[in-house]
PDB file of N, CA and C in Angstrom:
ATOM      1  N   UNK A   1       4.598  -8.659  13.663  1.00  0.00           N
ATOM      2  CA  UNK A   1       4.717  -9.319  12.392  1.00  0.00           C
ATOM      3  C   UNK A   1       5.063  -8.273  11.330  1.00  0.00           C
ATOM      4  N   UNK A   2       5.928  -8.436  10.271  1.00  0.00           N
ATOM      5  CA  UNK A   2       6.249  -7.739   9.395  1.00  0.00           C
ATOM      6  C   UNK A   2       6.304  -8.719   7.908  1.00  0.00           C
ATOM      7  N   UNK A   3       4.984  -8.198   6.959  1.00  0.00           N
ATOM      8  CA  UNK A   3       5.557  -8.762   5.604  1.00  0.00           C
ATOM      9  C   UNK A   3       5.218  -7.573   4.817  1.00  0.00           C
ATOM     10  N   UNK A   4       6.265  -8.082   3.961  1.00  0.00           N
ATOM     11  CA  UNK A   4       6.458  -7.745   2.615  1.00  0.00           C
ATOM     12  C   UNK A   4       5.781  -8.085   1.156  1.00  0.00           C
ATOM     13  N   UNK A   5       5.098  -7.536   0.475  1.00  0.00           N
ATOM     14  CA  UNK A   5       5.258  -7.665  -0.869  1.00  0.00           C
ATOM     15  C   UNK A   5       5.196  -6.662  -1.875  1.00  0.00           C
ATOM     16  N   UNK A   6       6.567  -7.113  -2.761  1.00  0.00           N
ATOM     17  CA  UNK A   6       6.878  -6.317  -3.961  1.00  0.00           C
ATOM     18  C   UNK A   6       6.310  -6.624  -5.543  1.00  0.00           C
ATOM     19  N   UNK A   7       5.873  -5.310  -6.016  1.00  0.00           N
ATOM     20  CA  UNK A   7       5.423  -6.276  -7.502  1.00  0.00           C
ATOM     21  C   UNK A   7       6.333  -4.665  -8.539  1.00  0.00           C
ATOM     22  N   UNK A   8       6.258  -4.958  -9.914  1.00  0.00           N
ATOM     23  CA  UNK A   8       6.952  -3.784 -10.428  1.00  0.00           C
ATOM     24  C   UNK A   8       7.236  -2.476 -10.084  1.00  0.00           C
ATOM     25  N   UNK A   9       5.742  -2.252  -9.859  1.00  0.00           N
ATOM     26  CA  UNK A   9       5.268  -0.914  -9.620  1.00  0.00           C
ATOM     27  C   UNK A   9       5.521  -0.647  -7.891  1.00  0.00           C
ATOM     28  N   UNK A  10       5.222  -1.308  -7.442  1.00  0.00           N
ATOM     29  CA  UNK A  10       4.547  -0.957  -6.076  1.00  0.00           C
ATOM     30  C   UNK A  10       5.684  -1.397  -4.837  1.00  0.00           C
ATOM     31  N   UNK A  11       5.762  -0.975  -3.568  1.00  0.00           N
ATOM     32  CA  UNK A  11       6.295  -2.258  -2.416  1.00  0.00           C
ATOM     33  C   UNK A  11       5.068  -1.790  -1.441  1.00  0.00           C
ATOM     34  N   UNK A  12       4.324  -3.002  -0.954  1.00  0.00           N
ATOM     35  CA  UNK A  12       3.623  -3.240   0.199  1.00  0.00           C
ATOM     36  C   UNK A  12       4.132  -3.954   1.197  1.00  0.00           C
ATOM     37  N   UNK A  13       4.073  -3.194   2.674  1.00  0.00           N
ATOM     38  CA  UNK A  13       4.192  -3.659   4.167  1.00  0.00           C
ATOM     39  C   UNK A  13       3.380  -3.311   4.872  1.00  0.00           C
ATOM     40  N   UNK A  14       3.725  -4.352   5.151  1.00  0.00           N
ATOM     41  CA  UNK A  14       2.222  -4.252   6.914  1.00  0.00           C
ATOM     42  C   UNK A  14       3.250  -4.671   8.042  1.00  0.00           C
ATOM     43  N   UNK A  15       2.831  -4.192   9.256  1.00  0.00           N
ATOM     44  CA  UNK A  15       3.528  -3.899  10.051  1.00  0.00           C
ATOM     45  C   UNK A  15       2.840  -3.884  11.539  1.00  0.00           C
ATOM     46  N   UNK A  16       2.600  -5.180  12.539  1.00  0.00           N
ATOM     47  CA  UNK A  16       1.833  -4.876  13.401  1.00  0.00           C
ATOM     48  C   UNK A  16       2.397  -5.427  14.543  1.00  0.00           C
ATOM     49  N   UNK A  17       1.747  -5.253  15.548  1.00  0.00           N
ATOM     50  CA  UNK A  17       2.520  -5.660  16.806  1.00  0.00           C
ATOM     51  C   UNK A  17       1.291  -5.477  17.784  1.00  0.00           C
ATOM     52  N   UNK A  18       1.271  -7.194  17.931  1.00  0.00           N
ATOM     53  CA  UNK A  18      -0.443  -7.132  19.196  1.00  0.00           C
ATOM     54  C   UNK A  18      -0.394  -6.969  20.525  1.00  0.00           C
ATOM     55  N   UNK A  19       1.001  -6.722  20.866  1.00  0.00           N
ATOM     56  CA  UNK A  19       0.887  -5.920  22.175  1.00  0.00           C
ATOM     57  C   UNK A  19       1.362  -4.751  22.530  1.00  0.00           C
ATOM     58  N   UNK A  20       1.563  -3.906  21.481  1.00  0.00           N
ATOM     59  CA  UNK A  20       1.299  -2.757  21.540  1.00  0.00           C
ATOM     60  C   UNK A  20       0.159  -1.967  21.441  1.00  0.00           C
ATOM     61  N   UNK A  21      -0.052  -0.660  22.217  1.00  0.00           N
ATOM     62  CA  UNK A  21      -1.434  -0.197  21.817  1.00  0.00           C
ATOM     63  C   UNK A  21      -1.196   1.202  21.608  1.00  0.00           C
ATOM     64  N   UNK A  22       0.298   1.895  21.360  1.00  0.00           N
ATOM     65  CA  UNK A  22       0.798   3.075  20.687  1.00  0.00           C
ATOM     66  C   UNK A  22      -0.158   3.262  19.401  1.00  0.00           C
ATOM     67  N   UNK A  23      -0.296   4.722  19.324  1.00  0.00           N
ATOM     68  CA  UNK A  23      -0.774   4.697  17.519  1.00  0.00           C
ATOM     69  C   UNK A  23       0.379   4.847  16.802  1.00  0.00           C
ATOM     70  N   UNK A  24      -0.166   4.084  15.780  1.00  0.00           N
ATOM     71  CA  UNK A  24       1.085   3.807  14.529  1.00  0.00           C
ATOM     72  C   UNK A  24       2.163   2.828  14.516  1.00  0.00           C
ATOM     73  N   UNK A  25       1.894   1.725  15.639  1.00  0.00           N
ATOM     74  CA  UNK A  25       2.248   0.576  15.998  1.00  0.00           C
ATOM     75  C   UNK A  25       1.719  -0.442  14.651  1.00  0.00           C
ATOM     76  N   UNK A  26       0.417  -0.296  14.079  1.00  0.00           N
ATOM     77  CA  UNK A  26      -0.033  -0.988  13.594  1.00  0.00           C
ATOM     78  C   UNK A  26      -0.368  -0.496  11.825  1.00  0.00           C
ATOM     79  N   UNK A  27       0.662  -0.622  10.452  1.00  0.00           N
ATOM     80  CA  UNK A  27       0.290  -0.024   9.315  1.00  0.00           C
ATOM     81  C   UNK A  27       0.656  -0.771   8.342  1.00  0.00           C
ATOM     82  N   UNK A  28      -0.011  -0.334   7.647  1.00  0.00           N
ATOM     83  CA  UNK A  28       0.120  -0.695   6.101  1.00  0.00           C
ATOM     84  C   UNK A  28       0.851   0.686   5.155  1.00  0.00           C
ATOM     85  N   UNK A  29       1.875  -0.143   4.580  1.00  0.00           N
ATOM     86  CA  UNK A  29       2.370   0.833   3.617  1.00  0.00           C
ATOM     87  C   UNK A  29       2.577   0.824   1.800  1.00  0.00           C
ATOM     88  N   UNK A  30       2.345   1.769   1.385  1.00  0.00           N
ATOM     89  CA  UNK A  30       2.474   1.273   0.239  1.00  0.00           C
ATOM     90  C   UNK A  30       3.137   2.151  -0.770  1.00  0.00           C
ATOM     91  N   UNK A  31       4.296   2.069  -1.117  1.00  0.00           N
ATOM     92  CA  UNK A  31       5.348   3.129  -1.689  1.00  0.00           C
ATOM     93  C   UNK A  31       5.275   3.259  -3.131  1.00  0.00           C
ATOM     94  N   UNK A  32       5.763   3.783  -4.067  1.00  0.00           N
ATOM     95  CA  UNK A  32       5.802   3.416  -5.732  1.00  0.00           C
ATOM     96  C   UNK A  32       7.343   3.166  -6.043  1.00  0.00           C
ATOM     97  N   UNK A  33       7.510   2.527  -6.655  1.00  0.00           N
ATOM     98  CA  UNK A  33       9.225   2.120  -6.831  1.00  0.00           C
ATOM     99  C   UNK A  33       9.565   2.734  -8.041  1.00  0.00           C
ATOM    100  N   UNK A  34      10.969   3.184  -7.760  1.00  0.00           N
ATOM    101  CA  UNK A  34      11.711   3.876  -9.144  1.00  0.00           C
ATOM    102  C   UNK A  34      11.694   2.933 -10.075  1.00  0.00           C
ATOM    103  N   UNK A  35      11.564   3.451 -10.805  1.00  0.00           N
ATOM    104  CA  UNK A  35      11.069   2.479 -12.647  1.00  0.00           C
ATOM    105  C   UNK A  35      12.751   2.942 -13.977  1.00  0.00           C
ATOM    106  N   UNK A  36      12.816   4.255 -13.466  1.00  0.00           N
ATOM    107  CA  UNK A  36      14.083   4.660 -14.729  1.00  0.00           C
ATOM    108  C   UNK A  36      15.075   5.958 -13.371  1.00  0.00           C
ATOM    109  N   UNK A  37      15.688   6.371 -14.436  1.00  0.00           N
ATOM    110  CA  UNK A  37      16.877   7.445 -13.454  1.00  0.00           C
ATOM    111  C   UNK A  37      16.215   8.777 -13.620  1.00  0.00           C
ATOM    112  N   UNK A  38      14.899   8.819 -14.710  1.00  0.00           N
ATOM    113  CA  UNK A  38      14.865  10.320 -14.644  1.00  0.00           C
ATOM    114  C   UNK A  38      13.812  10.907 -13.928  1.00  0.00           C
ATOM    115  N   UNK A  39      13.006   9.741 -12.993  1.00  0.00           N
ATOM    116  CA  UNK A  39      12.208  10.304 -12.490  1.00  0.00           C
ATOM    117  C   UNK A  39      10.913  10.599 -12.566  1.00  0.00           C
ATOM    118  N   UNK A  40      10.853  10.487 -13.930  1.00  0.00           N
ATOM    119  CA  UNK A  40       9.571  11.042 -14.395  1.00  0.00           C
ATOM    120  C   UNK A  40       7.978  10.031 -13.610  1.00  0.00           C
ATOM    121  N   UNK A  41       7.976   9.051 -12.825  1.00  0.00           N
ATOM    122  CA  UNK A  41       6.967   8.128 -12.415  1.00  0.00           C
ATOM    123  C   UNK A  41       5.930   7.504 -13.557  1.00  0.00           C
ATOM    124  N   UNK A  42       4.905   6.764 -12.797  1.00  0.00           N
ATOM    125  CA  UNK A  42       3.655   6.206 -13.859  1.00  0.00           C
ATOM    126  C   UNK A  42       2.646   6.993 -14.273  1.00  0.00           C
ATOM    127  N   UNK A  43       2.453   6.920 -15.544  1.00  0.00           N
ATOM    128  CA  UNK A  43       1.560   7.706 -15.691  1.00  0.00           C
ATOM    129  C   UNK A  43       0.432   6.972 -16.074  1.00  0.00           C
ATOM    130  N   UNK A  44      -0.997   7.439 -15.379  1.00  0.00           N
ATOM    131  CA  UNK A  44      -2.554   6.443 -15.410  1.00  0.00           C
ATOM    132  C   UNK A  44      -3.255   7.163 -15.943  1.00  0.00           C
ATOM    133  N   UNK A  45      -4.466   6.546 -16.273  1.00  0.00           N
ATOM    134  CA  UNK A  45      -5.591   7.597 -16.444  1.00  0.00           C
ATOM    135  C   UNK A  45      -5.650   8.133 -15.452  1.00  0.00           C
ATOM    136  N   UNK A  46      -6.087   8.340 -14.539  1.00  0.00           N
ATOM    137  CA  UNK A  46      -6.431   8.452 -13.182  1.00  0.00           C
ATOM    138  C   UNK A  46      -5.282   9.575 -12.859  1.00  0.00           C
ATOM    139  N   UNK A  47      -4.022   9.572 -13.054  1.00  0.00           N
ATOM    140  CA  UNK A  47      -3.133  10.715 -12.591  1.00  0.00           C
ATOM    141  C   UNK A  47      -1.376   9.851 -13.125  1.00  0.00           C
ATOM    142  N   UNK A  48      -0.672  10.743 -11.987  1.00  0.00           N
ATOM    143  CA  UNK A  48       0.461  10.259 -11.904  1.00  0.00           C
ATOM    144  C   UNK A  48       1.082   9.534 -10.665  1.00  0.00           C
ATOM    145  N   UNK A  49       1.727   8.574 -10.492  1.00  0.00           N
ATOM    146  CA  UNK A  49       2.353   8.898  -9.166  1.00  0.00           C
ATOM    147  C   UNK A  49       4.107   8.463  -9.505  1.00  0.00           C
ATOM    148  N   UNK A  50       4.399   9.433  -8.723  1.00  0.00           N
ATOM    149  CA  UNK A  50       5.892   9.888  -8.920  1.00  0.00           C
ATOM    150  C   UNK A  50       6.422   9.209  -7.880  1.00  0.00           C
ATOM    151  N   UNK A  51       7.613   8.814  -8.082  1.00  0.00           N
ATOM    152  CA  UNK A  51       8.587   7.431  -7.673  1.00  0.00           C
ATOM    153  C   UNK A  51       8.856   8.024  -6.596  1.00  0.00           C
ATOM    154  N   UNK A  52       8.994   7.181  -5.315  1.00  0.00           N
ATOM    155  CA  UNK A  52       9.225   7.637  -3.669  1.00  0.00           C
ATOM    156  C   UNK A  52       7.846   7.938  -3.039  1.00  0.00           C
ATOM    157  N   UNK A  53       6.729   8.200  -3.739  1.00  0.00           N
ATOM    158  CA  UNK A  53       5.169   8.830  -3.186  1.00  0.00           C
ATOM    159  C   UNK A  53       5.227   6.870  -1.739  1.00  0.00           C
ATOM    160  N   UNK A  54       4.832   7.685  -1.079  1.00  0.00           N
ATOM    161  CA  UNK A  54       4.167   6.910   0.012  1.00  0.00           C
ATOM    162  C   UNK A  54       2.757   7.276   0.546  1.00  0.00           C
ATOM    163  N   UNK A  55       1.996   5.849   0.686  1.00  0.00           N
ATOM    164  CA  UNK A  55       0.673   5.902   1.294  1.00  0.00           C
ATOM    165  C   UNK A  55       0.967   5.057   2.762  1.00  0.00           C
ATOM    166  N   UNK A  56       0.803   6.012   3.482  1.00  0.00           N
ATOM    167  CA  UNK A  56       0.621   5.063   5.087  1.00  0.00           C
ATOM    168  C   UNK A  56      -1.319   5.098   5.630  1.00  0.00           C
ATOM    169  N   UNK A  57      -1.215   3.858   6.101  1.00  0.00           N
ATOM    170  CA  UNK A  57      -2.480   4.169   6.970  1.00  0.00           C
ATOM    171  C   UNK A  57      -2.566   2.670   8.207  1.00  0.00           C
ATOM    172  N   UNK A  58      -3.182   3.076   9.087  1.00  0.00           N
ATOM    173  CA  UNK A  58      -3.835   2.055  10.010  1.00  0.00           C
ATOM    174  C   UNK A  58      -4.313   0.768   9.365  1.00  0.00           C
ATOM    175  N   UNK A  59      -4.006  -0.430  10.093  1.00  0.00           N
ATOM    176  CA  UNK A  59      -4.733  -1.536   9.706  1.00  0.00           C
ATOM    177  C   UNK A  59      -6.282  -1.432   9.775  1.00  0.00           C
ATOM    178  N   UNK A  60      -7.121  -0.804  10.521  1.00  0.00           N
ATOM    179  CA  UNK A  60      -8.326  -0.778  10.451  1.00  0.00           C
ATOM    180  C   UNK A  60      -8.892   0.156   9.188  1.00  0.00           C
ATOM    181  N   UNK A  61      -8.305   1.079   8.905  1.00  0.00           N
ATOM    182  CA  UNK A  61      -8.108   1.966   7.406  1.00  0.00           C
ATOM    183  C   UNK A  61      -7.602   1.113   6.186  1.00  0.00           C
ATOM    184  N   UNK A  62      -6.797   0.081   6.513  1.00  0.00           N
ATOM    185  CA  UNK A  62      -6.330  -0.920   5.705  1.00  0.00           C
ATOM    186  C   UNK A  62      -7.661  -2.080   5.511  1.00  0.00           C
ATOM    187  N   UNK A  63      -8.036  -2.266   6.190  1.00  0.00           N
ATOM    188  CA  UNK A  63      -9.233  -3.383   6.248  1.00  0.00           C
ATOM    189  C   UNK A  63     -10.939  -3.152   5.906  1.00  0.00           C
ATOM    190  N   UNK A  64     -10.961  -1.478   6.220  1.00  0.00           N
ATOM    191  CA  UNK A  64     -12.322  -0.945   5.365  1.00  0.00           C
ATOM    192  C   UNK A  64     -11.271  -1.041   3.845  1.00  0.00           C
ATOM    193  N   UNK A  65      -9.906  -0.747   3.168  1.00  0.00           N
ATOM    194  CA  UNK A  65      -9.758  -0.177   2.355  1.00  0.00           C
ATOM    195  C   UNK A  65      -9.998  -1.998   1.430  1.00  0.00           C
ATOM    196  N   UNK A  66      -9.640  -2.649   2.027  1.00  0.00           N
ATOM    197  CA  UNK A  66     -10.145  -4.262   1.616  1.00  0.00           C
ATOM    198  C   UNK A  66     -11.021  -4.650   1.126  1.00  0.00           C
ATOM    199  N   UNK A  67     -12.086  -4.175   2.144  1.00  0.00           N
ATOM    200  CA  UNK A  67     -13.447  -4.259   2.018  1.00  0.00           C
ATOM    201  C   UNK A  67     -13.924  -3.757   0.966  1.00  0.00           C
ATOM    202  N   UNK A  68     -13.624  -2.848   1.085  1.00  0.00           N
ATOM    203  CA  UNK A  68     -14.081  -1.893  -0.284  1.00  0.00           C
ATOM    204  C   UNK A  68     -13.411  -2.271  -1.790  1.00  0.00           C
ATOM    205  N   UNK A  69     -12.438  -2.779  -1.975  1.00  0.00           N
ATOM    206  CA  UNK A  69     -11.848  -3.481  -3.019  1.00  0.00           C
ATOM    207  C   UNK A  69     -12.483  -5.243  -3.266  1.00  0.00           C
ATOM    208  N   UNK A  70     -12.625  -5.490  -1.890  1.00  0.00           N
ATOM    209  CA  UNK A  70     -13.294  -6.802  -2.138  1.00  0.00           C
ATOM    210  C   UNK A  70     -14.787  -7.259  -2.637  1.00  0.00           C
ATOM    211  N   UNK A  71     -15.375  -5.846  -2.074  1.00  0.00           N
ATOM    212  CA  UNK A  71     -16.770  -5.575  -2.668  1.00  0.00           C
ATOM    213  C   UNK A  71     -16.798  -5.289  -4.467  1.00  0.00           C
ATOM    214  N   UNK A  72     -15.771  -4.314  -4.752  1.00  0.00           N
ATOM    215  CA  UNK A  72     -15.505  -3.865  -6.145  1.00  0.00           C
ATOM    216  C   UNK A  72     -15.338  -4.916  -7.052  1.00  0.00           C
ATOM    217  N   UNK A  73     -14.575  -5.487  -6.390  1.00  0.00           N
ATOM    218  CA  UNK A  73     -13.608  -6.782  -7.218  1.00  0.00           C
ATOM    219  C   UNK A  73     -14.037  -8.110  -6.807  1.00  0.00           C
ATOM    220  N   UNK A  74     -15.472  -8.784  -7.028  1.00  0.00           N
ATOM    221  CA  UNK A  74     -15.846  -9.934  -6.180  1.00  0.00           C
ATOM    222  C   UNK A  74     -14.643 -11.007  -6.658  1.00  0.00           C
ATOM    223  N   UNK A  75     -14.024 -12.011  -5.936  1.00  0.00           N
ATOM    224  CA  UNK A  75     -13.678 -13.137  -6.556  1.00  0.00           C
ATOM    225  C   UNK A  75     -14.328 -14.206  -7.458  1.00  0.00           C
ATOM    226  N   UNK A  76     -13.768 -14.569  -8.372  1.00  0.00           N
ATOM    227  CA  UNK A  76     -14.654 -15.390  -9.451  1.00  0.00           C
ATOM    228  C   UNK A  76     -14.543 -16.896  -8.876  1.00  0.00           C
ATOM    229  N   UNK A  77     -15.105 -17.546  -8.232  1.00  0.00           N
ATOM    230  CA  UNK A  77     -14.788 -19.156  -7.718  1.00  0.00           C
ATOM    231  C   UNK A  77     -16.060 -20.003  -8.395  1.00  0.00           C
TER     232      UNK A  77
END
């Protein structure tokens, strides 16, 4: 299975395949997208991240990283 989602800032993919059992068969990615031509990236409190930066990791690294956002961020229902 392969999806996609793009928002301004960001492109997220996940990327898995359940009958494979290679490592790195199974990831989540998450890139920063060019914003202007000069490069310069976003700037946060927190830091910078400069346009082309990629985060790869495992779906199970992806799913504590969930967890841990889902704990942070309860849903309001």
């Amino acid at each position: 299975m392969r999806r996609t989602k793009n928002t301004k800032r960001f492109n997220f993919r996940v990327v898995t395949d359940e009958t494979s059992h290679q490592a790195g068969a199974n990831t989540v990615t998450i890139s920063v997208k060019d914003h202007d031509l000069e490069g310069k990236g976003y700037s946060t409190p927190t830091g910078v991240s400069t346009p082309g930066q990629v985060l790869t990791m495992t779906v199970k690294e992806a799913k504590a990283f969930q967890n841990f956002l889902n704990k942070t961020f309860p849903s309001k229902s």
